[in-house]
C-alpha atoms as a PDB file:
ATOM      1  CA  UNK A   1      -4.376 -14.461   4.895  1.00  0.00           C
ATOM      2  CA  UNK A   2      -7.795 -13.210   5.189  1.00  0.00           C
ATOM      3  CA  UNK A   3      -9.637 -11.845   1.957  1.00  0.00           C
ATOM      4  CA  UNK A   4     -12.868  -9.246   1.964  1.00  0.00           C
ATOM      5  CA  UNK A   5     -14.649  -7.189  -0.607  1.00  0.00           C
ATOM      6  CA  UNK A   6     -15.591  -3.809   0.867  1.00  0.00           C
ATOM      7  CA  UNK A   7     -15.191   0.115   0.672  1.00  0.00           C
ATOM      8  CA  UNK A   8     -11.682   0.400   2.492  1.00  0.00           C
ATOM      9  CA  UNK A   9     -12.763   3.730   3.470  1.00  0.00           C
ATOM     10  CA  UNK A  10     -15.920   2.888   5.272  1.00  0.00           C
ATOM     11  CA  UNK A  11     -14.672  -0.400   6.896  1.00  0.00           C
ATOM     12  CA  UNK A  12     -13.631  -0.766  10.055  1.00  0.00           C
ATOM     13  CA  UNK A  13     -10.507  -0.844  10.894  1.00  0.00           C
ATOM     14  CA  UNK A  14      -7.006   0.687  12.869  1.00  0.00           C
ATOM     15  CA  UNK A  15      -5.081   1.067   9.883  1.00  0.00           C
ATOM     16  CA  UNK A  16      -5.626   1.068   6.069  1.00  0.00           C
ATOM     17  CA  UNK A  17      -3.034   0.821   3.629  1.00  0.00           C
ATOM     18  CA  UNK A  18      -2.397   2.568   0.412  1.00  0.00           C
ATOM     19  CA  UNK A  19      -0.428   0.741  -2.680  1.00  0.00           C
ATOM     20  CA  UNK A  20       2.553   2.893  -3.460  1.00  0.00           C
ATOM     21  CA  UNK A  21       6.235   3.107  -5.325  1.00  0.00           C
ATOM     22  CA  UNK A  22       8.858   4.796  -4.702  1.00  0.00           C
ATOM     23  CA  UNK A  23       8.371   7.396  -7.500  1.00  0.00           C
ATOM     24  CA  UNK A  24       8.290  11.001  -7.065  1.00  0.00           C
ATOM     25  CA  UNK A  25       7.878  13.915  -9.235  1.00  0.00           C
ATOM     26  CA  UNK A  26      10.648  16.724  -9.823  1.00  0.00           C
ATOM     27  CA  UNK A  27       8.684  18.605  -7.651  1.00  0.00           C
ATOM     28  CA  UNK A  28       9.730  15.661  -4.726  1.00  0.00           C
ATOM     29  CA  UNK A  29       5.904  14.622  -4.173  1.00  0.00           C
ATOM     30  CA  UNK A  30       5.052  11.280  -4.591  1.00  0.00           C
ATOM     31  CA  UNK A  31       3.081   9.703  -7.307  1.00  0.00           C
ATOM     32  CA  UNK A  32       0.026   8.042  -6.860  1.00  0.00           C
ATOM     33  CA  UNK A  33      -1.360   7.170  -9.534  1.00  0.00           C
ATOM     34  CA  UNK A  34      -3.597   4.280  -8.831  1.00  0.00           C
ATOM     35  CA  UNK A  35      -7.425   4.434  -8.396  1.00  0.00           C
ATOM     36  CA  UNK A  36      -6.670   4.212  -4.183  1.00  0.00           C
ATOM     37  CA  UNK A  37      -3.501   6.549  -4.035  1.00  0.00           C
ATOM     38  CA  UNK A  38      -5.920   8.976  -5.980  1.00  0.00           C
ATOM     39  CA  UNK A  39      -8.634   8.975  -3.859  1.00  0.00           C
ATOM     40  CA  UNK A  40      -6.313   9.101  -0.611  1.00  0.00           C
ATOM     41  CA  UNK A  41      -4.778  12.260  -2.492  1.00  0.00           C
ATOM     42  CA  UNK A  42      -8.249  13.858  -2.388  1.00  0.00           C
ATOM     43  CA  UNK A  43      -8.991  12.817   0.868  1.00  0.00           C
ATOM     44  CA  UNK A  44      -6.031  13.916   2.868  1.00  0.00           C
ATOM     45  CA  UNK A  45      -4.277  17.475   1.951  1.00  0.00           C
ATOM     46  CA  UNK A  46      -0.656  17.150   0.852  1.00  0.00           C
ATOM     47  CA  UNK A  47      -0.848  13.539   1.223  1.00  0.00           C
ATOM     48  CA  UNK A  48       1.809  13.019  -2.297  1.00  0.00           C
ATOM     49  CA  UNK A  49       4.040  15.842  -0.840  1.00  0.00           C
ATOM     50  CA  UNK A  50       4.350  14.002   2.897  1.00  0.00           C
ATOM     51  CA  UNK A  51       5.149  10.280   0.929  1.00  0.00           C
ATOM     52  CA  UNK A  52       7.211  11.868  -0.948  1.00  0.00           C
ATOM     53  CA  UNK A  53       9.641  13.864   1.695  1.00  0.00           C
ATOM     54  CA  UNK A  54       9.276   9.819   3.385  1.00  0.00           C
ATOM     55  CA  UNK A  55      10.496   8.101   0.218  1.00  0.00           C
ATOM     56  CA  UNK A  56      13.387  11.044  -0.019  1.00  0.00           C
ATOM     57  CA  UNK A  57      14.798  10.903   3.309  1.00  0.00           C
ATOM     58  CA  UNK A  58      13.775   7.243   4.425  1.00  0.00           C
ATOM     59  CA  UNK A  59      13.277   5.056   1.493  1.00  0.00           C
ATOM     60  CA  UNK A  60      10.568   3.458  -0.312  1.00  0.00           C
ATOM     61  CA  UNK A  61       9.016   1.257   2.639  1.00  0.00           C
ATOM     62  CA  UNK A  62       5.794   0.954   5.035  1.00  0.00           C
ATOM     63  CA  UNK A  63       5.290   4.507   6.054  1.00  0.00           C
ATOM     64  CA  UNK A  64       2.737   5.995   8.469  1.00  0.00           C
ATOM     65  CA  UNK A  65       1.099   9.124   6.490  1.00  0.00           C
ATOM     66  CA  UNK A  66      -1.565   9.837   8.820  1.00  0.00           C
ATOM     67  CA  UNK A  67      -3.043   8.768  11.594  1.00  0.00           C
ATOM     68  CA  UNK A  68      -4.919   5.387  10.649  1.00  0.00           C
ATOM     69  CA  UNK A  69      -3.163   5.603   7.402  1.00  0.00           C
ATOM     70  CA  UNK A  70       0.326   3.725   5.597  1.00  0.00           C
ATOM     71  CA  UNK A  71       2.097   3.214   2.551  1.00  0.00           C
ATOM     72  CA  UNK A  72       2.582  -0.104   1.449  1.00  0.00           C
ATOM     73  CA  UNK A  73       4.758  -0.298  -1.624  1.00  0.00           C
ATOM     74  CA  UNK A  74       4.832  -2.386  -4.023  1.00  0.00           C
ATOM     75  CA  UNK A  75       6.970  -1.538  -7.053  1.00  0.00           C
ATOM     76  CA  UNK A  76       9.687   0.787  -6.833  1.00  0.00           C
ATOM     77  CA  UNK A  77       8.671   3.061 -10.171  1.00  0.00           C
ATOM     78  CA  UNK A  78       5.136   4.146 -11.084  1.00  0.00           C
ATOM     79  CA  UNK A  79       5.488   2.886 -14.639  1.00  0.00           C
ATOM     80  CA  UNK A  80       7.136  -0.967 -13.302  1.00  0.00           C
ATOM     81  CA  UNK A  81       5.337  -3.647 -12.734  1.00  0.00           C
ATOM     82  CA  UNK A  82       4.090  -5.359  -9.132  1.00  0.00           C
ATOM     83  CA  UNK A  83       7.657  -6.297  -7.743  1.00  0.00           C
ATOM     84  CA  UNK A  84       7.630  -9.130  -5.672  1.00  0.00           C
ATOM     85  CA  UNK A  85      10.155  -8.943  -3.332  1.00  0.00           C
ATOM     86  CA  UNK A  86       9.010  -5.744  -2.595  1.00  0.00           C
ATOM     87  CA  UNK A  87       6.030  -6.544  -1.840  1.00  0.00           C
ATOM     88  CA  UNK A  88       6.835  -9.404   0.424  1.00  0.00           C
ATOM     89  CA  UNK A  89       9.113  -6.849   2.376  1.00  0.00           C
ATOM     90  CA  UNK A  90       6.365  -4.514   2.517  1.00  0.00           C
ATOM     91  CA  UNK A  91       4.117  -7.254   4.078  1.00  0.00           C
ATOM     92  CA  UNK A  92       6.860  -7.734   6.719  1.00  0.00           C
ATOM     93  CA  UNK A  93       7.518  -4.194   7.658  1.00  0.00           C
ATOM     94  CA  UNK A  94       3.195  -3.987   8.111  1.00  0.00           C
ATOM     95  CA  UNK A  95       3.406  -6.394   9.658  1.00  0.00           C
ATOM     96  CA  UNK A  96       5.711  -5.808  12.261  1.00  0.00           C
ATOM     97  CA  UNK A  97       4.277  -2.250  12.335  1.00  0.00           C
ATOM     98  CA  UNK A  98       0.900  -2.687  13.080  1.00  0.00           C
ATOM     99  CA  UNK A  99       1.102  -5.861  15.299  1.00  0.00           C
ATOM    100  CA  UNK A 100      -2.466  -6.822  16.252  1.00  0.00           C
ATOM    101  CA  UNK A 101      -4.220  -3.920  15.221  1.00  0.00           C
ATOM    102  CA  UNK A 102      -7.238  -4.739  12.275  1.00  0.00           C
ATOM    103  CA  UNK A 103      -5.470  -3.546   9.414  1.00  0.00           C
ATOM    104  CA  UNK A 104      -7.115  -3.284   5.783  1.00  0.00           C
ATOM    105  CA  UNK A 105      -4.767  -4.163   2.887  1.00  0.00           C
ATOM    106  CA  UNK A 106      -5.857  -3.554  -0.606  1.00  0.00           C
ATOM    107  CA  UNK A 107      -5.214  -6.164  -3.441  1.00  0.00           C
ATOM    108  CA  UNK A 108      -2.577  -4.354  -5.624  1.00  0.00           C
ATOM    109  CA  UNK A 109      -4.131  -2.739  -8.628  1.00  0.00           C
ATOM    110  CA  UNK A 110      -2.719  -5.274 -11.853  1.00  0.00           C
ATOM    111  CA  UNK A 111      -1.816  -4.613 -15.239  1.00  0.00           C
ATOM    112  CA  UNK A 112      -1.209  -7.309 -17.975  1.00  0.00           C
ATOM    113  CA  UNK A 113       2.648  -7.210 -17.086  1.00  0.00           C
ATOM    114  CA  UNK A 114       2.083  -7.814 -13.592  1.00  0.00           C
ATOM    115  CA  UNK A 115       2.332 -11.575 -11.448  1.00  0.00           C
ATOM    116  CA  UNK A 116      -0.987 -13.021 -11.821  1.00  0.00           C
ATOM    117  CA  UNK A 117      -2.941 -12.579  -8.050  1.00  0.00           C
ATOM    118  CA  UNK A 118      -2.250 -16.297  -7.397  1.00  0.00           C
ATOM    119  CA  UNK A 119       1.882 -15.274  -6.966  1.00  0.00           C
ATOM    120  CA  UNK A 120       0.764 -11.870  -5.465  1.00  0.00           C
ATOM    121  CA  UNK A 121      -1.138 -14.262  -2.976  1.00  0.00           C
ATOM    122  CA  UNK A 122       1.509 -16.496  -2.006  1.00  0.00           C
ATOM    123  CA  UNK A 123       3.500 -13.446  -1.223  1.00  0.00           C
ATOM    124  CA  UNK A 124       1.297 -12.413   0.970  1.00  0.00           C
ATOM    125  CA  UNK A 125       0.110 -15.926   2.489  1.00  0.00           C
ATOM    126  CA  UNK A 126       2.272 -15.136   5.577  1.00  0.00           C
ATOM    127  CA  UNK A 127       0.114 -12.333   7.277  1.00  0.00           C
ATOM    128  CA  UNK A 128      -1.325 -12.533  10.164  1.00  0.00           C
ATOM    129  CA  UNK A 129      -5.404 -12.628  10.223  1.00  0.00           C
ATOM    130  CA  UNK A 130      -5.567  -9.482  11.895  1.00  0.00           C
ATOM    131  CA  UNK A 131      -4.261  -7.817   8.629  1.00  0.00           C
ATOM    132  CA  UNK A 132      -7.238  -8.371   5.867  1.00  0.00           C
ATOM    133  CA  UNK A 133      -6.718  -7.858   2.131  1.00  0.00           C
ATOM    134  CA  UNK A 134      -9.564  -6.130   0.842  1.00  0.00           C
ATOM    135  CA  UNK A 135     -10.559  -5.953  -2.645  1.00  0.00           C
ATOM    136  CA  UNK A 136     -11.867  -2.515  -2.681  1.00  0.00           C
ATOM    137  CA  UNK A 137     -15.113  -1.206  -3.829  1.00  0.00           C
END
């Protein structure tokens, strides 16, 4: 596992990831409620709405949402901690997904319930170099 600190947005790169759950509103759009999933809101019209028709009808995994752009969950509820076996499924199904493409990864936001990064890290030891986890700023 590669690690970098830069602007996800303004690095380059094939694909960048958004953290996600598997939460929606009664509405059906997605929540994203993290600093990231905020800004990719703002960025890219009807972003929550897309995720969340995904999430509906395929489940809460690696999604593409836009060209250059996936999900990558990592809890299943926006309120839940970091889950870890999600997340280690997530970093298979990117994997798999993007093959050798540079792909930018962003360290999971963390609150005080959450693994520390050093079991975040191990769960994510196993990708290839191509894939780079960025802690964004």
């Amino acid at each position: 596992m590669i690690e970098k600190t830069c602007n996800l947005w303004l690095e380059s790169a094939t694909w960048r990831c958004i953290p996600t759950s598997g939460a929606t509103t009664p509405d059906g759009s997605a929540i994203l409620d993290s600093g990231l999933g905020k800004e990719a809101v703002q960025k890219f019209f009807n972003l929550d709405a897309d995720l969340g028709r995904l999430l509906t009808s395929c489940g809460n995994h690696v999604h593409e949402l836009r060209p250059g752009l996936l999900s990558f969950p990592i809890k299943q509820y926006h309120w839940s901690g970091v889950n870890l076996p999600i997340l280690q499924r997530s970093a298979q199904e990117l994997a798999a997904k993007v093959g050798t493409a540079k792909t930018l990864l962003p360290r999971p936001p963390l609150g005080p319930t959450d693994p520390p990064w050093e079991e975040i890290a191990k769960a994510l030891a196993s990708l290839p170099d191509n894939i780079i986890v960025v802690d964004h700023k």
